[in-house]
N, C-alpha and C. Protein backbone atom coordinates (compact mmCIF):
# COMPACT_ATOMS: atom_id res chain seq x y z
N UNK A 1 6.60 9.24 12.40
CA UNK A 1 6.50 7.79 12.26
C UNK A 1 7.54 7.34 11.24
N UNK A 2 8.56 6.25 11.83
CA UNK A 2 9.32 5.74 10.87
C UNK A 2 8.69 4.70 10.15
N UNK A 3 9.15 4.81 8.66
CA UNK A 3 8.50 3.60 8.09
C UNK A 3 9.65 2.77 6.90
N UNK A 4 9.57 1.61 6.98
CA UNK A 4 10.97 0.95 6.74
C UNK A 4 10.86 -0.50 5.51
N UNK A 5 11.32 -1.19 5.07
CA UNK A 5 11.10 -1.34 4.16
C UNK A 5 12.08 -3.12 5.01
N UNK A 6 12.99 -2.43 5.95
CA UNK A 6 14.14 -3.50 6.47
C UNK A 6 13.35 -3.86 7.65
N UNK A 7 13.88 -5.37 7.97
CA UNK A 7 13.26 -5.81 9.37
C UNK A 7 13.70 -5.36 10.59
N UNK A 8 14.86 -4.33 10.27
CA UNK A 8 15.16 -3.56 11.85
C UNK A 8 15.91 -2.18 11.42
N UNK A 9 15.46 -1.77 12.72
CA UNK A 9 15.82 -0.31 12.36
C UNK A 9 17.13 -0.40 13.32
N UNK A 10 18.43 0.14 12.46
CA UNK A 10 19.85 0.10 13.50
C UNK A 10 19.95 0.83 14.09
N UNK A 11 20.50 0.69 15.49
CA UNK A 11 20.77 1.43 16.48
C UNK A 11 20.06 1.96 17.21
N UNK A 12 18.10 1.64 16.61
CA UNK A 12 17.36 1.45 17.71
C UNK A 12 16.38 -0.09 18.75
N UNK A 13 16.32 0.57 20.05
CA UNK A 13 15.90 -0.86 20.47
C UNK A 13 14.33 -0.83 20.47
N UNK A 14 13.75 -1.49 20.33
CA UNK A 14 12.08 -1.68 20.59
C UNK A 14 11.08 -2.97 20.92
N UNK A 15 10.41 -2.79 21.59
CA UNK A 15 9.49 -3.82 21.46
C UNK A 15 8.21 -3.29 20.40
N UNK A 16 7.76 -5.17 20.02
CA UNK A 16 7.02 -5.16 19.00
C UNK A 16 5.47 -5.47 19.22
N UNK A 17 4.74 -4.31 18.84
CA UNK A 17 3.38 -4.34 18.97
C UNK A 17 2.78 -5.68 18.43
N UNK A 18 2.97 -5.25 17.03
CA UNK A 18 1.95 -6.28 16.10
C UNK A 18 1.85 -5.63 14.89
N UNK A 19 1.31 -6.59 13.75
CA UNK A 19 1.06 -6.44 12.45
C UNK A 19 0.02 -5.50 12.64
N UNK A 20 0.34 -4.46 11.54
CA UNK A 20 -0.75 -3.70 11.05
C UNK A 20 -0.61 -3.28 9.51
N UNK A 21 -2.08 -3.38 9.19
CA UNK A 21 -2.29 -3.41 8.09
C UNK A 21 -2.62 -2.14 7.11
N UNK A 22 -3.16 -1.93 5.89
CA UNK A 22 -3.98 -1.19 5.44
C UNK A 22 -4.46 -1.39 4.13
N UNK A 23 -5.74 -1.42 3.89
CA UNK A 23 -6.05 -1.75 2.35
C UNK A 23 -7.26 -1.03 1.92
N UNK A 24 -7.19 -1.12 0.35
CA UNK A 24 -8.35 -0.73 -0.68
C UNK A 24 -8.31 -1.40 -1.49
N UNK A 25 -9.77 -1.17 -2.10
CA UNK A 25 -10.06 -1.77 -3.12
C UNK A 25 -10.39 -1.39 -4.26
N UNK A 26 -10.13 -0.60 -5.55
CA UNK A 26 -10.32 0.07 -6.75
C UNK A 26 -10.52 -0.46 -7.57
N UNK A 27 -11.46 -0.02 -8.41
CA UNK A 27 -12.22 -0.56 -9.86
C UNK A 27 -11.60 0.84 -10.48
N UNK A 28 -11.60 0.26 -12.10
CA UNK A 28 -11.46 1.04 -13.41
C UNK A 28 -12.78 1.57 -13.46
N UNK A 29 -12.89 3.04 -14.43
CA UNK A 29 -13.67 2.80 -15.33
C UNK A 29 -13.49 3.10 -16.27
N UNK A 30 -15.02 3.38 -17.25
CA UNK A 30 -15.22 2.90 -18.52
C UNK A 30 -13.77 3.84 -19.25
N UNK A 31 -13.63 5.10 -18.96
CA UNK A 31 -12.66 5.74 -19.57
C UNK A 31 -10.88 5.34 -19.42
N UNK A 32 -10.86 4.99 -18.06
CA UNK A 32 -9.62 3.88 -18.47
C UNK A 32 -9.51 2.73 -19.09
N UNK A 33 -10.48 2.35 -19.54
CA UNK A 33 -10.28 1.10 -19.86
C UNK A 33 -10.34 1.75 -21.70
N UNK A 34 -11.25 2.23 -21.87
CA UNK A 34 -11.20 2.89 -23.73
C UNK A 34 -9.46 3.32 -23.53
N UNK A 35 -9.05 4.18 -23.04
CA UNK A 35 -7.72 4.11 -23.18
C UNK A 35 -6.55 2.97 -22.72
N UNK A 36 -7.06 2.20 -21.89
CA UNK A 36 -5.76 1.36 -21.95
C UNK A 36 -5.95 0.27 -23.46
N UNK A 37 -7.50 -0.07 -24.19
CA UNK A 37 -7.42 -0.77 -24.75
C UNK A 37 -6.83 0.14 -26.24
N UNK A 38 -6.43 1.22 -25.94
CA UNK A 38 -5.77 1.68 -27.27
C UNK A 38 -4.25 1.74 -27.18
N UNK A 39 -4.17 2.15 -25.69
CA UNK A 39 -2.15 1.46 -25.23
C UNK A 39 -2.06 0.17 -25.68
N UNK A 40 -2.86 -0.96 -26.04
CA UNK A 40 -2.43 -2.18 -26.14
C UNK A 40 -1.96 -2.21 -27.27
N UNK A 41 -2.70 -1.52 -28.22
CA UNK A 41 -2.13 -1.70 -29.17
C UNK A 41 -1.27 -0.77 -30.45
N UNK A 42 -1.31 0.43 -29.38
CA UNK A 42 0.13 1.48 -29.65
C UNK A 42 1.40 1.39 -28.92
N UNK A 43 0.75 0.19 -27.83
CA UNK A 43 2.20 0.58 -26.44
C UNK A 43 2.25 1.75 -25.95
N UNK A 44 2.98 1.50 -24.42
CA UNK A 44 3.41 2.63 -23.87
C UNK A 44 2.36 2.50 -22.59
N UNK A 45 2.93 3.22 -21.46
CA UNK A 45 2.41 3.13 -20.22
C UNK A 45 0.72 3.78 -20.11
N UNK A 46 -0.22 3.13 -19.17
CA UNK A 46 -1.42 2.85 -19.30
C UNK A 46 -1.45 4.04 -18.00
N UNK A 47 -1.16 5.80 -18.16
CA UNK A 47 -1.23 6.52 -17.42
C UNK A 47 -2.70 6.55 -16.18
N UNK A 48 -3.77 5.87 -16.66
CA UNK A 48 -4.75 6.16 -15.86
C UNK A 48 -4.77 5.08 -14.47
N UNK A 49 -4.14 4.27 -15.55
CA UNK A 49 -4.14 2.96 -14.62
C UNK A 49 -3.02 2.67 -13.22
N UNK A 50 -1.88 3.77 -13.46
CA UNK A 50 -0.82 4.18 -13.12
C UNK A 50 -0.95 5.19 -11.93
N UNK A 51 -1.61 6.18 -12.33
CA UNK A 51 -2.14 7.01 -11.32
C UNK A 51 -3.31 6.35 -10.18
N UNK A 52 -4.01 5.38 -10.72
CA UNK A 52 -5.40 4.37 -9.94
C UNK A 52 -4.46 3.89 -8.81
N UNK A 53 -3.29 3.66 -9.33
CA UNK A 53 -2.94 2.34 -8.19
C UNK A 53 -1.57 3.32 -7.32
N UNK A 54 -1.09 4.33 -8.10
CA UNK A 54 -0.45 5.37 -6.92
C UNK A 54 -1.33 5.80 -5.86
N UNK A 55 -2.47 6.11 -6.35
CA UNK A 55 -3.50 6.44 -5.26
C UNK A 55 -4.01 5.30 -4.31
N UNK A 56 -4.15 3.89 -5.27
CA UNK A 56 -4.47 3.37 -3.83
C UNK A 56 -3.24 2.62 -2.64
N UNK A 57 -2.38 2.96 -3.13
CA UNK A 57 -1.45 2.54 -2.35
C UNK A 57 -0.98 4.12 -1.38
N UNK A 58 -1.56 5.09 -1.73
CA UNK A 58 -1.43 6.61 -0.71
C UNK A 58 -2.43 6.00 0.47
N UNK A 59 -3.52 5.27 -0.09
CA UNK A 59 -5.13 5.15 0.57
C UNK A 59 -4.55 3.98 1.65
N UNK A 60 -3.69 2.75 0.99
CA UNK A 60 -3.42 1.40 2.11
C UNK A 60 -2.48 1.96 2.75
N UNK A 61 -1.85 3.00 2.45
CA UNK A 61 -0.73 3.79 3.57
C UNK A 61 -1.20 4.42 4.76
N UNK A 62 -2.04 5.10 4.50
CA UNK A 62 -2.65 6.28 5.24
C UNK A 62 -3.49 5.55 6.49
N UNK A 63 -3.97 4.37 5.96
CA UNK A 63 -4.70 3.19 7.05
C UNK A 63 -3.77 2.60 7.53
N UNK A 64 -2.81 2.37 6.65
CA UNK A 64 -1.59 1.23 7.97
C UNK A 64 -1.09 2.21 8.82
N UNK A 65 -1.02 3.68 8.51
CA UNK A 65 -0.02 4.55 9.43
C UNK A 65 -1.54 4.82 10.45
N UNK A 66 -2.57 4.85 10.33
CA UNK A 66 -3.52 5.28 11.48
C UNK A 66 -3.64 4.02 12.37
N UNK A 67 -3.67 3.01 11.93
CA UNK A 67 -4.10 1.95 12.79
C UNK A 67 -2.46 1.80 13.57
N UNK A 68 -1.43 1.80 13.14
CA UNK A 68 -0.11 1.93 13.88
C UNK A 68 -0.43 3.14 14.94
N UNK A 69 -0.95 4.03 14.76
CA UNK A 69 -0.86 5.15 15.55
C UNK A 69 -1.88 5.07 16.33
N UNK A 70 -2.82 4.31 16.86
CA UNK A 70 -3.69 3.98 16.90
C UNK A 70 -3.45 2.96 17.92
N UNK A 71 -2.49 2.36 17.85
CA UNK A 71 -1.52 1.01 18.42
C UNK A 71 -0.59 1.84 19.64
N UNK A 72 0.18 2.89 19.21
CA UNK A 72 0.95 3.76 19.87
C UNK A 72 2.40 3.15 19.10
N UNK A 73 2.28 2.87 18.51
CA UNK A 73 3.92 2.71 17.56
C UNK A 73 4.52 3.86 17.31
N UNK A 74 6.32 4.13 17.15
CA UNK A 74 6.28 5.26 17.00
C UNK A 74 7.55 4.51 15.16
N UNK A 75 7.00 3.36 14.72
CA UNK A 75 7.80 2.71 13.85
C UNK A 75 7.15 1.78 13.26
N UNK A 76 6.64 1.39 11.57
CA UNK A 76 6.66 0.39 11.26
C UNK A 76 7.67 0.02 10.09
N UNK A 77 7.77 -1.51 10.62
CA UNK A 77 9.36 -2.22 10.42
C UNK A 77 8.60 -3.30 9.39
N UNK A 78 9.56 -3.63 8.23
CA UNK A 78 9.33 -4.42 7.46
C UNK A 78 7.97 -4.49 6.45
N UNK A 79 7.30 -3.24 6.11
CA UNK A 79 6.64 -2.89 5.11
C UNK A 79 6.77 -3.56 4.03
N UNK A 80 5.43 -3.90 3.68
CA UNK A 80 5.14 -5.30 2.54
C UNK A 80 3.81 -4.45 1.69
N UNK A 81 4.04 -4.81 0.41
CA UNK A 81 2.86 -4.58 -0.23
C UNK A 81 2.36 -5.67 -0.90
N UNK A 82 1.09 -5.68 -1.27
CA UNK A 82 0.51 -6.55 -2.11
C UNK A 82 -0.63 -6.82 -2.80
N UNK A 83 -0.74 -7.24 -4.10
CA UNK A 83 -2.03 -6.45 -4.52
C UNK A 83 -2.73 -7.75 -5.38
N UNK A 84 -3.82 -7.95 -5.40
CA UNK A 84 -4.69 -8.89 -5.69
C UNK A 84 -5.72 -8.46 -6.74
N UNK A 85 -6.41 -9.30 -7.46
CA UNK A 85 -7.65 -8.90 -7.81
C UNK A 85 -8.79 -9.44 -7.64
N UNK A 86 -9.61 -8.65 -7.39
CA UNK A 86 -10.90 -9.60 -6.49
C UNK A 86 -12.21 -9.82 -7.24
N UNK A 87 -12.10 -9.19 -8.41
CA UNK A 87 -12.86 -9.64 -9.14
C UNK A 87 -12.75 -8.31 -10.76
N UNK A 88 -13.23 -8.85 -11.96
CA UNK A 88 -13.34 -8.06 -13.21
C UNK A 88 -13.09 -6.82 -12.71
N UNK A 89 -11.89 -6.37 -12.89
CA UNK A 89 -11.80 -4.60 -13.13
C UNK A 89 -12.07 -4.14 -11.54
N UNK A 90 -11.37 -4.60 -10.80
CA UNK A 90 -11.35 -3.97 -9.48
C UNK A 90 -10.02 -4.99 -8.85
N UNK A 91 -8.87 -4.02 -8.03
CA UNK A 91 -8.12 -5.01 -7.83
C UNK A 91 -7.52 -4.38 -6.39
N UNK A 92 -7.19 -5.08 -5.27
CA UNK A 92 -7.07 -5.03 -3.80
C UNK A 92 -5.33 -4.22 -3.81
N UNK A 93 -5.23 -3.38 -3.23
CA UNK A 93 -3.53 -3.10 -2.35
C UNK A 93 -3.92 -3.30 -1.10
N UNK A 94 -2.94 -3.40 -0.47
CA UNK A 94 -2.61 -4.18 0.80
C UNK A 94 -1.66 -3.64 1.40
N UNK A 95 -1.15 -3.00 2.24
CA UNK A 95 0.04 -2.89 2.46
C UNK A 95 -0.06 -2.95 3.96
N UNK A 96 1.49 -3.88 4.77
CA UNK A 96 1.54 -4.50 6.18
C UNK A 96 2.59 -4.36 6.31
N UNK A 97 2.70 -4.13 7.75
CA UNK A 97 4.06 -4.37 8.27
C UNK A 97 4.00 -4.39 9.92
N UNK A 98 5.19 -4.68 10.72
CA UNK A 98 4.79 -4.43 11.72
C UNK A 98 5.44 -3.12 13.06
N UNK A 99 4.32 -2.96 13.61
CA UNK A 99 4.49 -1.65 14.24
C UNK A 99 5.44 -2.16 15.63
N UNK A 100 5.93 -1.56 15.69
CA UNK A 100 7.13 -1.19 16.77
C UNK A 100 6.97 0.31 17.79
N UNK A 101 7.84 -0.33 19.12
CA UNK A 101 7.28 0.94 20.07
C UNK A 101 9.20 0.92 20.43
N UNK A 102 9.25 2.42 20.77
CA UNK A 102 11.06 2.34 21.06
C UNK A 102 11.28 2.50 22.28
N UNK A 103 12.03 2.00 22.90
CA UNK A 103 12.01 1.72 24.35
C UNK A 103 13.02 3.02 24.39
């Protein structure tokens, strides 16, 4: 599965399925948060919090590439991320793009 970041892939032709998506939703806890509130005020990168959101963006990947495959795409074009918070200490990734089939 190609996955692309550009709205076309060169030098191939395809028709276009449709948007597909993938998301999670992650909360802190109590132990990241005792340490990020001591990064605030030593500085320096908030490692737990860092690793939380590498993982959930492995997690909104792994769903946008099944539901593409799922679709029969053998490409998704124009990969978007985006991340929200949906409420105290829990915050949404998102990641979309759309799946493509190669003629």
């Amino acid at each position: 599965m190609i996955l692309t970041t550009t709205p076309d892939i060169p030098g191939k032709e395809y028709d276009i399925i449709g948007i597909v998506k993938g998301c999670t939703v992650q909360s802190r806890n109590i132990g990241h948060d005792i340490g990020a509130g001591l990064k605030t005020i030593i500085g320096g990168e908030i490692t737990g919090y860092t690793e939380m959101i590498e993982q959930a963006r492995a997690i909104a990947q792994n769903r946008m590439l099944k539901e593409a495959e799922g679709a029969g795409a053998d490409a998704v074009i124009n990969i978007r991320y985006a991340t929200s918070s949906v409420m105290q200490g829990a915050s949404e990734i998102l990641m979309y793009g759309t799946a493509v089939k190669f003629k």
